[in-house]
Protein backbone atom coordinates (compact mmCIF):
# COMPACT_ATOMS: atom_id res chain seq x y z
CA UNK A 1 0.00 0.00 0.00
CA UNK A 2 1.72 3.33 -0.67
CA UNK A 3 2.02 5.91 1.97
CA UNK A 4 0.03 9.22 1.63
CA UNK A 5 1.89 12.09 1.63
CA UNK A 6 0.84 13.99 5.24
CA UNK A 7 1.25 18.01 3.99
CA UNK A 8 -1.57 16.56 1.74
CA UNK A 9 -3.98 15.71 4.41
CA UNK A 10 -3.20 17.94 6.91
CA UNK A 11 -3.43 21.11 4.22
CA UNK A 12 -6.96 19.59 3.02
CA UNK A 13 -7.93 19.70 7.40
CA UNK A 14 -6.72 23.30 7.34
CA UNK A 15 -9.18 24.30 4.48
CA UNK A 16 -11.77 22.31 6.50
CA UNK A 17 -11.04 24.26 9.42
CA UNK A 18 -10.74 27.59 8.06
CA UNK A 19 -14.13 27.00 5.75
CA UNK A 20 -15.76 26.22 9.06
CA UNK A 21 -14.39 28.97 10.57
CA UNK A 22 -15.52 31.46 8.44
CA UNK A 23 -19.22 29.66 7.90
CA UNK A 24 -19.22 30.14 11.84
CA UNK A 25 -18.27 33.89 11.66
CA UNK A 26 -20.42 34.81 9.20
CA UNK A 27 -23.33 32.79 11.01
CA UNK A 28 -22.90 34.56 13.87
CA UNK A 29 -22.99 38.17 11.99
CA UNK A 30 -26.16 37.30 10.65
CA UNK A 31 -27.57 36.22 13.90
CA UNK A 32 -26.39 39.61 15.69
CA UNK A 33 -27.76 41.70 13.25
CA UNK A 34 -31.24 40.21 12.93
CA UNK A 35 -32.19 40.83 16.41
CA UNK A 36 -35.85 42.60 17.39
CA UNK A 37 -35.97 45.36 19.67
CA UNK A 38 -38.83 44.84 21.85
CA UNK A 39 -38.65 47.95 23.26
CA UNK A 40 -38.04 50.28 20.49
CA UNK A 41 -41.20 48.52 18.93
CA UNK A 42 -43.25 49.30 21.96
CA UNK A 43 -42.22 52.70 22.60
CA UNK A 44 -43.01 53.36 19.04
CA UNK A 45 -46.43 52.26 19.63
CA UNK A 46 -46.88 54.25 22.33
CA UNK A 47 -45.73 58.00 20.84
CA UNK A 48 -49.02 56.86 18.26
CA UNK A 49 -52.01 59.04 19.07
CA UNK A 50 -55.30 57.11 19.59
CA UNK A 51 -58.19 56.71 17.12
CA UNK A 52 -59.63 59.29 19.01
CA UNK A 53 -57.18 61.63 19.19
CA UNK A 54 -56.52 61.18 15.22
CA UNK A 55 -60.97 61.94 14.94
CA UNK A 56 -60.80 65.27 16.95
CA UNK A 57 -57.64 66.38 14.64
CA UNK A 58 -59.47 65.87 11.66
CA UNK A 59 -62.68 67.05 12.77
CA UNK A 60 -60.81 70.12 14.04
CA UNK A 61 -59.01 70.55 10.51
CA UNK A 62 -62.37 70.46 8.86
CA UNK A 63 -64.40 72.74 11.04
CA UNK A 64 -61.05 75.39 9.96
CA UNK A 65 -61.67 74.77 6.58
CA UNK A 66 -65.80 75.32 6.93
CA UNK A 67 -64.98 78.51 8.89
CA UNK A 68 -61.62 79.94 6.27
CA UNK A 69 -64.22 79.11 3.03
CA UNK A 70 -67.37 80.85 5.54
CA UNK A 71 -64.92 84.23 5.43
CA UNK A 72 -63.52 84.49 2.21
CA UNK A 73 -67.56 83.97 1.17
CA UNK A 74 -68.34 86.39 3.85
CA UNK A 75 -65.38 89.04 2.29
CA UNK A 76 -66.36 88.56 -0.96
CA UNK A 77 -70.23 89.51 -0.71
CA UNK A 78 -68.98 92.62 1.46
CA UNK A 79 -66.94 93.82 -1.82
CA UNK A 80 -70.12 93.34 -4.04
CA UNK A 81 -71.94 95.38 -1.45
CA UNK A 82 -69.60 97.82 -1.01
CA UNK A 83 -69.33 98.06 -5.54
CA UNK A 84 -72.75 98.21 -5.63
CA UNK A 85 -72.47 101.57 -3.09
CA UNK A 86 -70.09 102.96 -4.92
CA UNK A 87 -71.84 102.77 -8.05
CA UNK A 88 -74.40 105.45 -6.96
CA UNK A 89 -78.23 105.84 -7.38
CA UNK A 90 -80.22 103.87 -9.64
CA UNK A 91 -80.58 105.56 -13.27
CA UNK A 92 -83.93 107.20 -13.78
CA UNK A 93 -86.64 106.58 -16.56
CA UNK A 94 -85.71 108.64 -18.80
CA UNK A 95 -81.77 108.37 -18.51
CA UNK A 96 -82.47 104.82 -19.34
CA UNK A 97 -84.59 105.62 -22.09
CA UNK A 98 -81.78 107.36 -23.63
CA UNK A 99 -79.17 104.67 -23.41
CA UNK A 100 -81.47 102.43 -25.00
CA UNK A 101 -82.18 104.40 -27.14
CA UNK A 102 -78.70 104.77 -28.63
């Protein structure tokens, strides 16, 4: 039987050993950075405002909008009072005769 050369098998245990080695490190990389945070979930959850909380913003954001549209409808009928003031007394019968009659 011949004799096996022993650089050959101990070289071939070293690339067993360092393969594992590495699988290992790597493994254990993965597991550290796939960790939950319990906490940091949890505290998350409770900075959220409640359903109710989220209603009475919105209802509050809508009642601004009803009363900013109730102004600028309120502001604008003022200026079509205020033009029709300016634009002085109503034309008489005959002044409109004459216009129509042009």
């Amino acid at each position: 039987m011949q004799r096996l050369n022993l650089s050959f098998v101990w070289g071939f245990k070293r690339m067993k050993r360092l393969a594992f080695a590495l699988i290992g490190a790597a493994s254990l990389a993965l597991i550290g950075c796939n960790r939950s945070n319990q906490d940091a979930l949890n505290n998350a959850e409770m900075n959220q405002p409640s359903q109710d909380e989220l209603n009475d913003q919105a209802n509050q954001a809508a009642m601004d909008a009803a009363n900013a549209e109730a102004a600028a409808l309120a502001a604008q009928q003022q200026q079509a009072n205020q033009a029709a003031a300016d634009n002085g007394t109503n034309p008489t019968d005959a002044e409109e005769q004459n216009v129509s009659g042009m």
